[in-house]
C-alpha atoms as a PDB file:
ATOM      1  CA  UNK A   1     -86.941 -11.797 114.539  1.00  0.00           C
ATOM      2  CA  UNK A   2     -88.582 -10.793 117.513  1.00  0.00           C
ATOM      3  CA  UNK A   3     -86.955 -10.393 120.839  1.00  0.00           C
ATOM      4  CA  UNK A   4     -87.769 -12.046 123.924  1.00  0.00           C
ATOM      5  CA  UNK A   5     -88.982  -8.648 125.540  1.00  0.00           C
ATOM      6  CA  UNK A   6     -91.508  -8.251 122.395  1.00  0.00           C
ATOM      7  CA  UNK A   7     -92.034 -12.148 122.651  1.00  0.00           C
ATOM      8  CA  UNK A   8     -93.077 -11.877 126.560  1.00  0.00           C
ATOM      9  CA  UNK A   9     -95.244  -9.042 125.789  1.00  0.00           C
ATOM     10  CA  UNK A  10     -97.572 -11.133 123.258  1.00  0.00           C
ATOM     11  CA  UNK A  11     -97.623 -14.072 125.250  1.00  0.00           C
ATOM     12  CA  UNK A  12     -98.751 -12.211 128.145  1.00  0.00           C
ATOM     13  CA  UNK A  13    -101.448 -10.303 127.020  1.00  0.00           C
ATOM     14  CA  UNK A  14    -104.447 -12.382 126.265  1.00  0.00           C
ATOM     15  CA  UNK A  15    -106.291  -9.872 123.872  1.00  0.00           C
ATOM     16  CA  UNK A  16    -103.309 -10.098 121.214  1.00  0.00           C
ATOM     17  CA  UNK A  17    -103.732 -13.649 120.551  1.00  0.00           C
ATOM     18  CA  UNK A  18    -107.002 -14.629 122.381  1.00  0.00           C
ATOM     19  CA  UNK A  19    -105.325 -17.220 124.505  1.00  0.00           C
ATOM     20  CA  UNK A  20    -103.875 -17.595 127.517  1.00  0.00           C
ATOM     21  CA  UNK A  21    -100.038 -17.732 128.258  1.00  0.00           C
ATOM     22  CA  UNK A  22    -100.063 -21.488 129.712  1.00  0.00           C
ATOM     23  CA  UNK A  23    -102.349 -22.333 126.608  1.00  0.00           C
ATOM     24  CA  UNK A  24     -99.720 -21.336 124.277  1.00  0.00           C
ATOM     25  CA  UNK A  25     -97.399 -22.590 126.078  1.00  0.00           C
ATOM     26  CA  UNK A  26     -99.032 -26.448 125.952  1.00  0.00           C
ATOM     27  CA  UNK A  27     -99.410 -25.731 121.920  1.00  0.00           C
ATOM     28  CA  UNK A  28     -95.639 -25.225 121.533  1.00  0.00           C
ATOM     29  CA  UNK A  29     -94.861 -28.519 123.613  1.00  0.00           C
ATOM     30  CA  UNK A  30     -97.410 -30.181 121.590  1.00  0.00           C
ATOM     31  CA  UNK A  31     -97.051 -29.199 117.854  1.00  0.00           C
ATOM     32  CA  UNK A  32     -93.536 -27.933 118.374  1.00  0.00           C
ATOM     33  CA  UNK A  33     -92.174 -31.321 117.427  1.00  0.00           C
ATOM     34  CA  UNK A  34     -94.646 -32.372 115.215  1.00  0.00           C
ATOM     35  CA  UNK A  35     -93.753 -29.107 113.075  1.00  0.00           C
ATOM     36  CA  UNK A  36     -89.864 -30.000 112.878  1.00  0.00           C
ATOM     37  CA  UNK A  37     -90.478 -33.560 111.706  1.00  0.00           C
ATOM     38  CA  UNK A  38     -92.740 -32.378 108.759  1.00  0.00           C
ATOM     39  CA  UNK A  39     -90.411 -30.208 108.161  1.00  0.00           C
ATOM     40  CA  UNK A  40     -87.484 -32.334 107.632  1.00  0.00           C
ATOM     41  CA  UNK A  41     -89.357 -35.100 106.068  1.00  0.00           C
ATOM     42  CA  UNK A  42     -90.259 -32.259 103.480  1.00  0.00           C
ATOM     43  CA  UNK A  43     -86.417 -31.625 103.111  1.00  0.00           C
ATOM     44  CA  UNK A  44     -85.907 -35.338 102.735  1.00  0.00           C
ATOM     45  CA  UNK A  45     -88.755 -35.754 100.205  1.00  0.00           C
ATOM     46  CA  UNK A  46     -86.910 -34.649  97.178  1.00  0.00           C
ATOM     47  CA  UNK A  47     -83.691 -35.272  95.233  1.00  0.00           C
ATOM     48  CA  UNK A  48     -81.394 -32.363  96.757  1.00  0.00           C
ATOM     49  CA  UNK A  49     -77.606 -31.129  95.337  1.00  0.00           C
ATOM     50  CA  UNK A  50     -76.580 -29.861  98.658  1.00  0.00           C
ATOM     51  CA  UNK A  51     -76.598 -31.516 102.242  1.00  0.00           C
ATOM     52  CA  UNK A  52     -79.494 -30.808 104.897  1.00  0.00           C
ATOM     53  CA  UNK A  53     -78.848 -27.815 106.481  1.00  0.00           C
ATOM     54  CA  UNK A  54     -76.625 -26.274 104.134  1.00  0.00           C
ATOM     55  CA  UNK A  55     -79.474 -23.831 102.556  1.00  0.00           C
ATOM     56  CA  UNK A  56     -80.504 -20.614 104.376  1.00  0.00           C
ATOM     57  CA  UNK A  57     -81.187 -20.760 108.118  1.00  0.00           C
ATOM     58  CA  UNK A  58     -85.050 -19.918 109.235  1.00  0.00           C
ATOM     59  CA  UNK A  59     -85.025 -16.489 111.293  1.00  0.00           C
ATOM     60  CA  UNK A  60     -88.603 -17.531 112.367  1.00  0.00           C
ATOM     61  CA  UNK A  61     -88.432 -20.245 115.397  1.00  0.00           C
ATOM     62  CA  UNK A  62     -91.365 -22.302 115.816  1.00  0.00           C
ATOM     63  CA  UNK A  63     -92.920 -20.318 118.536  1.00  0.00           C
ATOM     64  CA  UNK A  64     -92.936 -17.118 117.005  1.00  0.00           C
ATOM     65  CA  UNK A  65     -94.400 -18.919 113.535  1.00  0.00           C
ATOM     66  CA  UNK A  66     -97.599 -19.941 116.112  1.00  0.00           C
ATOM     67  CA  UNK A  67     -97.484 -16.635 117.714  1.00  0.00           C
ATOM     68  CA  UNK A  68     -98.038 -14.942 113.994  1.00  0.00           C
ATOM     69  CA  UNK A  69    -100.565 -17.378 113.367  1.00  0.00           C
ATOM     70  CA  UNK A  70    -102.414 -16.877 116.079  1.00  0.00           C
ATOM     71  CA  UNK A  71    -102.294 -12.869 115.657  1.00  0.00           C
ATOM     72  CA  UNK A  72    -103.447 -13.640 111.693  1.00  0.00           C
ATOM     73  CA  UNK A  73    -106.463 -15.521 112.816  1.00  0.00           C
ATOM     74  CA  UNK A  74    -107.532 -13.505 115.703  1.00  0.00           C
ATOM     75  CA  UNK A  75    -107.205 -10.047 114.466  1.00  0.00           C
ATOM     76  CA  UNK A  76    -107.391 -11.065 110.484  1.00  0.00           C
ATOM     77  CA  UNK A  77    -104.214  -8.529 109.718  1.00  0.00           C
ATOM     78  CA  UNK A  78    -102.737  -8.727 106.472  1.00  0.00           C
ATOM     79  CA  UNK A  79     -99.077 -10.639 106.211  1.00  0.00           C
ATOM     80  CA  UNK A  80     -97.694  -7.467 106.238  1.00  0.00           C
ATOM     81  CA  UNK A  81     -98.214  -6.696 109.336  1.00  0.00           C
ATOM     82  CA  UNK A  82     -96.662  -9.850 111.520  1.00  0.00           C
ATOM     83  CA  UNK A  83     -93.832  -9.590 109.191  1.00  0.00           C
ATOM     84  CA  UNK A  84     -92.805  -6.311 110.356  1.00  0.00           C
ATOM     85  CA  UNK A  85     -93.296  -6.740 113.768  1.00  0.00           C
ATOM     86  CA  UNK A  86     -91.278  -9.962 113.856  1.00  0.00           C
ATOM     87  CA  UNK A  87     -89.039  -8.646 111.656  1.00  0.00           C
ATOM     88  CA  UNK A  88     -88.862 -10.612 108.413  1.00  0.00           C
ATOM     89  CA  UNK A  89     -89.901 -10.770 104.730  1.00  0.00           C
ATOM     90  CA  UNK A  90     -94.025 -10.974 104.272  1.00  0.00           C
ATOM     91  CA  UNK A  91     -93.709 -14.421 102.294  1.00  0.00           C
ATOM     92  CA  UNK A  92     -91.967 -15.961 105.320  1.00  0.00           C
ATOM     93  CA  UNK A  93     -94.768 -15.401 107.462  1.00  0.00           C
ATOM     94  CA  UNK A  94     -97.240 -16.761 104.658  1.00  0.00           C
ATOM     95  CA  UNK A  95     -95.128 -19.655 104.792  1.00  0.00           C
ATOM     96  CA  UNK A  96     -95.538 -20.246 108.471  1.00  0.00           C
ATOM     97  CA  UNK A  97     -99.821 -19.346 108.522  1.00  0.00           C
ATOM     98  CA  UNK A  98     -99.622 -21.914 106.104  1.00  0.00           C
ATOM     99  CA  UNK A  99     -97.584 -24.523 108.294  1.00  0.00           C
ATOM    100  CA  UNK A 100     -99.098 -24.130 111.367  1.00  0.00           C
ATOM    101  CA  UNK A 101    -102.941 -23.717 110.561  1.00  0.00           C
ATOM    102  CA  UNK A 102    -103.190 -27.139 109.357  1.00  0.00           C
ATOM    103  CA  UNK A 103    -101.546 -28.455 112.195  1.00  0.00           C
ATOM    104  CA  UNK A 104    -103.720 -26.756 114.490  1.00  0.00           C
ATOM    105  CA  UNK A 105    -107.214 -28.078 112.750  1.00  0.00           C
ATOM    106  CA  UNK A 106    -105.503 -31.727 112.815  1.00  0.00           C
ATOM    107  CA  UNK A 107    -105.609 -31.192 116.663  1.00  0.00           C
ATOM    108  CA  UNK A 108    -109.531 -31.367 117.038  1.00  0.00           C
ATOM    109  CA  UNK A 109    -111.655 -29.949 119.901  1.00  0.00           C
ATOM    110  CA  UNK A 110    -109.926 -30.070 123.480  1.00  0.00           C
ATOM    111  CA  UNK A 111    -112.552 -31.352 125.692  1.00  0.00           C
ATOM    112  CA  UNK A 112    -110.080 -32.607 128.795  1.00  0.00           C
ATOM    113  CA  UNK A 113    -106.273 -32.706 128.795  1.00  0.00           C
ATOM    114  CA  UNK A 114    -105.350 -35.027 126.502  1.00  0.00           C
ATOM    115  CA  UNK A 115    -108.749 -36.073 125.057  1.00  0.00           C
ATOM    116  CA  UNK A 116    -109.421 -34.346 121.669  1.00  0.00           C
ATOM    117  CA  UNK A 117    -113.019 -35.136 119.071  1.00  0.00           C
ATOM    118  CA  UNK A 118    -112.184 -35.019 115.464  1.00  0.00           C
ATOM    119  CA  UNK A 119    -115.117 -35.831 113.687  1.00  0.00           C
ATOM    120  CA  UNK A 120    -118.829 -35.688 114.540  1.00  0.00           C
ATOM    121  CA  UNK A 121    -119.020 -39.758 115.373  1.00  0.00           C
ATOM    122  CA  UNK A 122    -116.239 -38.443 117.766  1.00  0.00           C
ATOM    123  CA  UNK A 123    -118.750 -35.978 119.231  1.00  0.00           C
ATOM    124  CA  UNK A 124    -121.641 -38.332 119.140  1.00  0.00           C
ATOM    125  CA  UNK A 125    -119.884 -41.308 121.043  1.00  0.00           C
ATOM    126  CA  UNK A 126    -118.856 -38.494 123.681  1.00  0.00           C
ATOM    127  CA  UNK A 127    -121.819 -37.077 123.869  1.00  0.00           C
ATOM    128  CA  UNK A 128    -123.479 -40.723 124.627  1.00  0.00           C
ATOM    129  CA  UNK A 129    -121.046 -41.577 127.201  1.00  0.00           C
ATOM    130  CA  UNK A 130    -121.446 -38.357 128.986  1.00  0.00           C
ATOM    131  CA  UNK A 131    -125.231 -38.078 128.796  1.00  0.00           C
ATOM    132  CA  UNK A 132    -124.960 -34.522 127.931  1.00  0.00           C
ATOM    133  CA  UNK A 133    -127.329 -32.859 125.488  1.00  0.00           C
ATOM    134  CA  UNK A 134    -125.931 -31.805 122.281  1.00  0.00           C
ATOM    135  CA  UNK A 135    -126.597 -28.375 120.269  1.00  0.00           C
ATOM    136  CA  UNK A 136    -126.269 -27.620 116.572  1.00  0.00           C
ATOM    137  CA  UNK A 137    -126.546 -24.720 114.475  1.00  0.00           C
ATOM    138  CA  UNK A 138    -124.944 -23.687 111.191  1.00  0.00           C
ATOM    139  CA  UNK A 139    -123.612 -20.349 110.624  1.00  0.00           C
ATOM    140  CA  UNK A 140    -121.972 -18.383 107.528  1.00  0.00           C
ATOM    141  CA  UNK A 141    -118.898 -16.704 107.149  1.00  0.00           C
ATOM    142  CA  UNK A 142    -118.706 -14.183 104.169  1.00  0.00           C
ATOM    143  CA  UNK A 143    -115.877 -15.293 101.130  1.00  0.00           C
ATOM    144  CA  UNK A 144    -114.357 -13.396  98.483  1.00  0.00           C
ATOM    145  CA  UNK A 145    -116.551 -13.880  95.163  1.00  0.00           C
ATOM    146  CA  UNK A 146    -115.596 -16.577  92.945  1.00  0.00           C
ATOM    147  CA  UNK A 147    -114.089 -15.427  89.279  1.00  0.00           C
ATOM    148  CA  UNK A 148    -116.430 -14.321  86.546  1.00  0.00           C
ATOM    149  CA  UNK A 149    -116.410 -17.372  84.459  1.00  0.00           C
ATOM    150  CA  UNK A 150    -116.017 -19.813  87.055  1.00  0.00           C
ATOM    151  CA  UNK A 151    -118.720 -22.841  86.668  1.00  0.00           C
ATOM    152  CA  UNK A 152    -119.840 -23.178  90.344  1.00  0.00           C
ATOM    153  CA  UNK A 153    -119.499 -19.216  90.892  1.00  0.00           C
ATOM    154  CA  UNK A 154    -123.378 -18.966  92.061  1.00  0.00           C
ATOM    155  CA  UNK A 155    -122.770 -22.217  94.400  1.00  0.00           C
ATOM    156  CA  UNK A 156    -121.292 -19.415  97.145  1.00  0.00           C
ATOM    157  CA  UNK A 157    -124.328 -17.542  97.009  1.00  0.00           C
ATOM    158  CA  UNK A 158    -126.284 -17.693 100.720  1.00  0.00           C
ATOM    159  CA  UNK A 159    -130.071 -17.561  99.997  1.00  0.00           C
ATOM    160  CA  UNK A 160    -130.029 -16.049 103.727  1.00  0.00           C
ATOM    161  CA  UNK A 161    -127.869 -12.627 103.010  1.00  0.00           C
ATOM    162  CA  UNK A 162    -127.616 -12.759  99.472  1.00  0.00           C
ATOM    163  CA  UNK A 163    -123.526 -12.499  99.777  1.00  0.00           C
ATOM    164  CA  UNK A 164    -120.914 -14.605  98.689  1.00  0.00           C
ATOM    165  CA  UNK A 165    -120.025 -17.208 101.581  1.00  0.00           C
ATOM    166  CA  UNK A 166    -119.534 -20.678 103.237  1.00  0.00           C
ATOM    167  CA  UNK A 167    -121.586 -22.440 105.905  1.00  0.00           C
ATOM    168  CA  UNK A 168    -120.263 -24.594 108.383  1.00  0.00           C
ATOM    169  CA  UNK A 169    -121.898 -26.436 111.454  1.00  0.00           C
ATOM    170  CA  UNK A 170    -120.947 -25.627 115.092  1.00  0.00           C
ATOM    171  CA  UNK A 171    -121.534 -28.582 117.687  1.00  0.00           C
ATOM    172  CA  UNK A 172    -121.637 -27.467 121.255  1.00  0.00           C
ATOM    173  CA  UNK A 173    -122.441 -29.380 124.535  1.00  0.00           C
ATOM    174  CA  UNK A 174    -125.357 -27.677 126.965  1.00  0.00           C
ATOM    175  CA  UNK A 175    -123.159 -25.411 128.558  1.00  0.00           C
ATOM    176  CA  UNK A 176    -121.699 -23.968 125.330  1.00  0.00           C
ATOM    177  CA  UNK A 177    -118.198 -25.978 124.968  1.00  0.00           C
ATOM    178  CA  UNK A 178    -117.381 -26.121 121.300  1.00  0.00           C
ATOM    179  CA  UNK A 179    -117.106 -29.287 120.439  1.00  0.00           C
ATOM    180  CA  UNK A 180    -117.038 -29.382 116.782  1.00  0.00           C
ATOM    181  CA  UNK A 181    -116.172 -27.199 114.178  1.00  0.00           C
ATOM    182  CA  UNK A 182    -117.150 -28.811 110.255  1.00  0.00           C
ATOM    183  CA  UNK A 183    -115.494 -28.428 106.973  1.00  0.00           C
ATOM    184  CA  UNK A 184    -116.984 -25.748 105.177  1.00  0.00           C
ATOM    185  CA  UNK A 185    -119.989 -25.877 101.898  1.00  0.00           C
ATOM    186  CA  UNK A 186    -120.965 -23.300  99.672  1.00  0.00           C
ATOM    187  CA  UNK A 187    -123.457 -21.088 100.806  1.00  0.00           C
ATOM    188  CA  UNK A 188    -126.082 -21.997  98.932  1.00  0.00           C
ATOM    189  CA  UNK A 189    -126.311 -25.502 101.144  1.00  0.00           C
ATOM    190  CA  UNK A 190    -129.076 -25.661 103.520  1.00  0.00           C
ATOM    191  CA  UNK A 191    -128.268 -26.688 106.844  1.00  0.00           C
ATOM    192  CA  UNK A 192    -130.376 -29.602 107.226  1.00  0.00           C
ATOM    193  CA  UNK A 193    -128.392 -30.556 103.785  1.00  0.00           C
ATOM    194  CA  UNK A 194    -125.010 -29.906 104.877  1.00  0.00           C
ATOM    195  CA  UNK A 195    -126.153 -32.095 108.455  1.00  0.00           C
ATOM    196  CA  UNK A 196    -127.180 -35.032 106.345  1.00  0.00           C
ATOM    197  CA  UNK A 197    -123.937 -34.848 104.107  1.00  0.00           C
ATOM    198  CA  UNK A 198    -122.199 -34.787 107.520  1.00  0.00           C
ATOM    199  CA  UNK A 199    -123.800 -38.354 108.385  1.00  0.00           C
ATOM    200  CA  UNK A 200    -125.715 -37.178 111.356  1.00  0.00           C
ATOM    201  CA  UNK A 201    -128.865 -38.875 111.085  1.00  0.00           C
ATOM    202  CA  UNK A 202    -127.093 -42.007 110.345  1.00  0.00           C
ATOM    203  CA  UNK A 203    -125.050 -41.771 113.382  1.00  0.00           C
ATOM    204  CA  UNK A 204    -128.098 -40.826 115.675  1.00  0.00           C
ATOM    205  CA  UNK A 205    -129.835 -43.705 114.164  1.00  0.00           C
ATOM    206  CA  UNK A 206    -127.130 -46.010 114.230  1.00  0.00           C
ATOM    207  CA  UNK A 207    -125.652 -44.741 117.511  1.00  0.00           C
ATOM    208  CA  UNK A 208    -125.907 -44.052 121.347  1.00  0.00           C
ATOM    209  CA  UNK A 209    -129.470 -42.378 122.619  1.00  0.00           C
ATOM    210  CA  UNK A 210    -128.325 -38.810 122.358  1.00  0.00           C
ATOM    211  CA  UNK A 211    -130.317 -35.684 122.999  1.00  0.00           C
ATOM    212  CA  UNK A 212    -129.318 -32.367 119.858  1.00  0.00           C
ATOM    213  CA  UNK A 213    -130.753 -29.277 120.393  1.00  0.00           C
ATOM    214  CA  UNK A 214    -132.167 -27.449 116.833  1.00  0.00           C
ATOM    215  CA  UNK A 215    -133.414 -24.612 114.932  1.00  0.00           C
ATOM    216  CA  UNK A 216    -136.553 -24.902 112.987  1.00  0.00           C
ATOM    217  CA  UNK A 217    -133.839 -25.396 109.770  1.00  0.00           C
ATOM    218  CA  UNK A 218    -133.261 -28.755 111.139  1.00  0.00           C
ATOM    219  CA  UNK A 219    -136.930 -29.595 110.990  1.00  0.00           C
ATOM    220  CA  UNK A 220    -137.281 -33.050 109.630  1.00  0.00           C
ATOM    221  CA  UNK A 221    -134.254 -34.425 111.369  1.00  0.00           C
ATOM    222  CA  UNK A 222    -136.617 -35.500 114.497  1.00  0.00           C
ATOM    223  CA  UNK A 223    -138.244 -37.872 111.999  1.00  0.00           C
ATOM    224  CA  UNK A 224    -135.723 -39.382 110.670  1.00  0.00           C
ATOM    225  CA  UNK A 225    -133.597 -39.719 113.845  1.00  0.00           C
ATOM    226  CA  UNK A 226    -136.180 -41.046 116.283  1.00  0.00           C
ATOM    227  CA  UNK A 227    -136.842 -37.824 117.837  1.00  0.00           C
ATOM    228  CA  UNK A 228    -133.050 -37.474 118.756  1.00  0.00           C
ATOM    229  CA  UNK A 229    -132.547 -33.979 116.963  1.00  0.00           C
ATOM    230  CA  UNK A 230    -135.450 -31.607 119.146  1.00  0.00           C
ATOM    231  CA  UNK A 231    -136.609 -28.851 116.915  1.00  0.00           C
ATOM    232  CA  UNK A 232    -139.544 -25.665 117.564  1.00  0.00           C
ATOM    233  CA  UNK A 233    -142.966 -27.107 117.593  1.00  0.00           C
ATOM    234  CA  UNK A 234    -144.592 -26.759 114.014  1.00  0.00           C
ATOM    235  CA  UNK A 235    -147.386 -24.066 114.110  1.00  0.00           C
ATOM    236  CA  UNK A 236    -150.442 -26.018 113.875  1.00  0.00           C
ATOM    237  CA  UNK A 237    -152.811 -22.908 113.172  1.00  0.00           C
ATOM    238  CA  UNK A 238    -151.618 -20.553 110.562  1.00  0.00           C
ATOM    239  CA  UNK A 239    -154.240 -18.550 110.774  1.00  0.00           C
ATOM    240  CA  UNK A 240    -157.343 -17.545 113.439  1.00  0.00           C
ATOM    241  CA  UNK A 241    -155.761 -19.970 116.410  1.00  0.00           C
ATOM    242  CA  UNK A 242    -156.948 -19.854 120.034  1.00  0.00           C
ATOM    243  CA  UNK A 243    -155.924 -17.757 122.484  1.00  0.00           C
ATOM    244  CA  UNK A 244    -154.855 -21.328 124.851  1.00  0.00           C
ATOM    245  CA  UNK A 245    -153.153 -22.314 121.363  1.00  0.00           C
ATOM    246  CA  UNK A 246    -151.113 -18.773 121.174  1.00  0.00           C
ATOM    247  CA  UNK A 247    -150.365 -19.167 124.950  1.00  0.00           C
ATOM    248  CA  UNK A 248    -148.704 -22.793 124.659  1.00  0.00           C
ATOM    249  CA  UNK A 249    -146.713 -22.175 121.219  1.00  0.00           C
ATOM    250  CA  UNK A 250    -145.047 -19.277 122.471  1.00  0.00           C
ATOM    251  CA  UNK A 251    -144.340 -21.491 125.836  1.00  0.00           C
ATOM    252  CA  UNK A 252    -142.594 -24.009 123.961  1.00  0.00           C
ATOM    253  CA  UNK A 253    -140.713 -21.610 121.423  1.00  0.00           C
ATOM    254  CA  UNK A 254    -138.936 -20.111 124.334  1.00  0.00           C
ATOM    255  CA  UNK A 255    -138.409 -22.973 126.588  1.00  0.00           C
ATOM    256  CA  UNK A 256    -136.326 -24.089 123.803  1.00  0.00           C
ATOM    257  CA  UNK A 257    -134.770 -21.469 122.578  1.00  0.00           C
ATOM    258  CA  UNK A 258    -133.244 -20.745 126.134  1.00  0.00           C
ATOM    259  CA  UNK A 259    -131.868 -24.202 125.702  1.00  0.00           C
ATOM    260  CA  UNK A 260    -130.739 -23.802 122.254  1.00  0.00           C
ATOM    261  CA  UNK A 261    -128.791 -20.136 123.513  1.00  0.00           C
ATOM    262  CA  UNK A 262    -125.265 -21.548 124.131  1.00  0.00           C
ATOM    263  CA  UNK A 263    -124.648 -22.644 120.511  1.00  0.00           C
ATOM    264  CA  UNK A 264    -125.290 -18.897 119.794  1.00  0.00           C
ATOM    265  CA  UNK A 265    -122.977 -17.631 122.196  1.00  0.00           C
ATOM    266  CA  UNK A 266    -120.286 -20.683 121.344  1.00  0.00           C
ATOM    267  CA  UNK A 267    -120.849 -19.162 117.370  1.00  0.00           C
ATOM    268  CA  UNK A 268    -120.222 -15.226 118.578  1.00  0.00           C
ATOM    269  CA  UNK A 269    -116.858 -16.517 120.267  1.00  0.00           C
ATOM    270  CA  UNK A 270    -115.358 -18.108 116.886  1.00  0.00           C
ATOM    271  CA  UNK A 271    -116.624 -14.556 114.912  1.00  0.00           C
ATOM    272  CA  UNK A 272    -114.629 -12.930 117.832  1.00  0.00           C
ATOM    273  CA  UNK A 273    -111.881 -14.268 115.540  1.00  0.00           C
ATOM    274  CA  UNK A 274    -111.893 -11.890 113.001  1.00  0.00           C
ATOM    275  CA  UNK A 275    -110.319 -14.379 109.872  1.00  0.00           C
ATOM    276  CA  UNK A 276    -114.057 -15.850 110.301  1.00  0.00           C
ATOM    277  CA  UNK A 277    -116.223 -12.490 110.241  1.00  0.00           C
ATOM    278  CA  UNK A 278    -114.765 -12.364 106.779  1.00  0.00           C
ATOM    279  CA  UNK A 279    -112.488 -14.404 105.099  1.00  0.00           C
ATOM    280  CA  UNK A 280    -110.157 -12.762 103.212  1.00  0.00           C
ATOM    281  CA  UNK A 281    -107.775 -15.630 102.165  1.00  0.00           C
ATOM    282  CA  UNK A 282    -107.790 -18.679  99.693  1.00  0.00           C
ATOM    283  CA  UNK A 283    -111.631 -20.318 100.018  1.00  0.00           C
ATOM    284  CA  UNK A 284    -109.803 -23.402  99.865  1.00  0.00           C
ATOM    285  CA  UNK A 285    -108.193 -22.567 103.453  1.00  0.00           C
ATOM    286  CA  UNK A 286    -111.119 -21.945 105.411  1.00  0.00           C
ATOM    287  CA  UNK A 287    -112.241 -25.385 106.595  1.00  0.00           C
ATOM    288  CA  UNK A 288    -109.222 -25.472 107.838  1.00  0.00           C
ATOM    289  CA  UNK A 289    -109.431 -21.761 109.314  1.00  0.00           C
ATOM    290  CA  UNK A 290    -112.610 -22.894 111.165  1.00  0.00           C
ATOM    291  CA  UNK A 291    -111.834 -25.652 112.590  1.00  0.00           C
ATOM    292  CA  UNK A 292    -107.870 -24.305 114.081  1.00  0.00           C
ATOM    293  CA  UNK A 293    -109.913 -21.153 115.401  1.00  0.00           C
ATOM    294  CA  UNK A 294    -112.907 -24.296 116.754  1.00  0.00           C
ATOM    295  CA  UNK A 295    -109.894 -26.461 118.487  1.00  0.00           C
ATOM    296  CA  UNK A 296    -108.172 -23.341 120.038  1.00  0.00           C
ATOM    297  CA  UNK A 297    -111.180 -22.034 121.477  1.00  0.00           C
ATOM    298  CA  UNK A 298    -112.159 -25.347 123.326  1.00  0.00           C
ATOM    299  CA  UNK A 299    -108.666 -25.623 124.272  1.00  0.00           C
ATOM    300  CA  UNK A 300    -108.717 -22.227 125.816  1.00  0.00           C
ATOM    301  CA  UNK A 301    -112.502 -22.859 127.789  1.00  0.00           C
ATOM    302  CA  UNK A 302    -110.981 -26.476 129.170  1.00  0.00           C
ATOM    303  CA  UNK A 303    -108.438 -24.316 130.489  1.00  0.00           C
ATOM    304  CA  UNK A 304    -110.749 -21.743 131.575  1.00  0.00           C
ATOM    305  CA  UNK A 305    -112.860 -24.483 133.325  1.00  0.00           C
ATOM    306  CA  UNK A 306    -110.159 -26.219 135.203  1.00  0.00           C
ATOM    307  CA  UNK A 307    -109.020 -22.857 136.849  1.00  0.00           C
ATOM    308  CA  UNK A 308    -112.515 -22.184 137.347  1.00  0.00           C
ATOM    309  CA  UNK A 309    -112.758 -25.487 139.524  1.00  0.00           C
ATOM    310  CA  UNK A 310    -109.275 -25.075 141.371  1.00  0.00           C
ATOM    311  CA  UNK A 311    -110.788 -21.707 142.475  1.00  0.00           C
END
């Protein structure tokens, strides 16, 4: 178990865990509890022959089982490694990655203290209250191949790199702030697929007058949506176009593209996590990989952005 010198020391240094000492320390009041009373409705949950608390004692307290998470996810280091520097067996600190990660994608994207978006009508409604402009883009994150045999094996295979991974669709706000990371789809899903399956074009029709930001792989949407999701202008003239024509197209591309930036940016900071350069884990773990590392990030830039403003 590790000591409360070695504890201090990963707490205080922001580039072991990615995250701030009073961040960490509002995730411990906040999921500290939460984490005991799954726990002992999980001891509760089943016939027993001995008495609560009569089995082994855990040598892992709850803040160093979120401190080993949080050094899993940012760095991507095998079980091994947290286990010896805390000082217990490798399947104990499996046992706590698996705890805590689900309890930290139940959490949702930190946009204010206390105010949290879950789901992408969450994001919408927010958005529409706020009047802020919207930005979506999907990226991939590289999987382990599926077994030989397997019946949906070629499902994980992105037409864009020809590797083995899952896509997922980042929602940020103008300035950058992540406000949304999805569940996960094979690779081989579009993105203007895996938007639709989402039930964005029903909630822009259906919802407030909201402004997203999109790649030319989201062309289509603006029809659909009332010209809610803003995409590149088509090319009208594939081939011998006018000078005047050139001139304007290019205009347009990168007026929008410097608006469309911050999604790339908000997509570089989740890879800075390395479990989501390349997953290395269970596939069936990495929706909920994405969207811990999504809510921890916006936790840490609310933060960011209040000290910014006391300043």
């Amino acid at each position: 178990m590790a000591g409360n010198a070695s504890r201090a020391a990963i707490i205080s240094d922001r580039r072991i865990t990615g995250l701030s000492a009073d961040v960490i320390a509002e995730l411990v009041a906040e999921l500290g509890p939460l984490w005991h009373e799954r726990h002992q409705a999980r001891l509760t949950s089943r016939p027993r022959q001995r008495a609560i608390g009569a089995s082994a004692k855990h040598r892992l307290v709850f803040v160093d089982r979120l401190l080993a998470t949080l050094v899993h996810l940012r760095h991507a280091t095998t079980h091994d490694v947290p286990a010896c520097w805390f000082g217990v067996d490798r399947s104990t600190i499996t046992r706590a990655v698996g705890e805590v990660r689900p309890l930290l994608a139940e959490r949702g994207c930190t946009i204010a203290p206390g105010v949290r978006l879950r789901t992408l009508a969450e994001v919408i409604d927010r958005l529409g209250v706020s009047g802020r402009t919207g930005i979506i883009d999907g990226t991939e994150i590289r999987v382990r191949r599926p077994a030989a045999g397997r019946r949906d094996r070629d499902k994980f295979i992105s037409g864009k790199t020809r590797q083995n991974a899952v896509k997922t669709m980042v929602v940020t706000d103008g300035d950058g702030r992540m406000l949304l990371g999805s569940p996960t789809r094979p690779g081989s899903c579009a993105d203007i697929t895996h938007a639709r399956q989402l039930g964005l074009v029903k909630l822009l029709a259906d919802g407030p007058a909201v402004e997203i930001l999109a790649d030319a792989g989201y062309q289509g949407l603006g029809a659909q949506t009332g010209g809610r999701v803003v995409t590149p202008p088509h090319r009208k003239f594939k081939k011998n176009a006018p000078d005047w024509y050139e001139e304007m197209y290019q205009r347009q591309r990168t007026a929008h593209s410097s608006r469309r930036i911050r999604v790339e940016h908000g997509i570089a900071h989740l890879k800075n996590w390395r479990d989501l350069a390349r997953h290395l884990g269970r596939r069936e773990h990495i929706s909920d990989t994405v969207q811990a590392v999504a809510s921890l990030l916006s936790h840490q830039q609310t933060a960011d952005l209040a000290l910014a403003q006391q300043r």
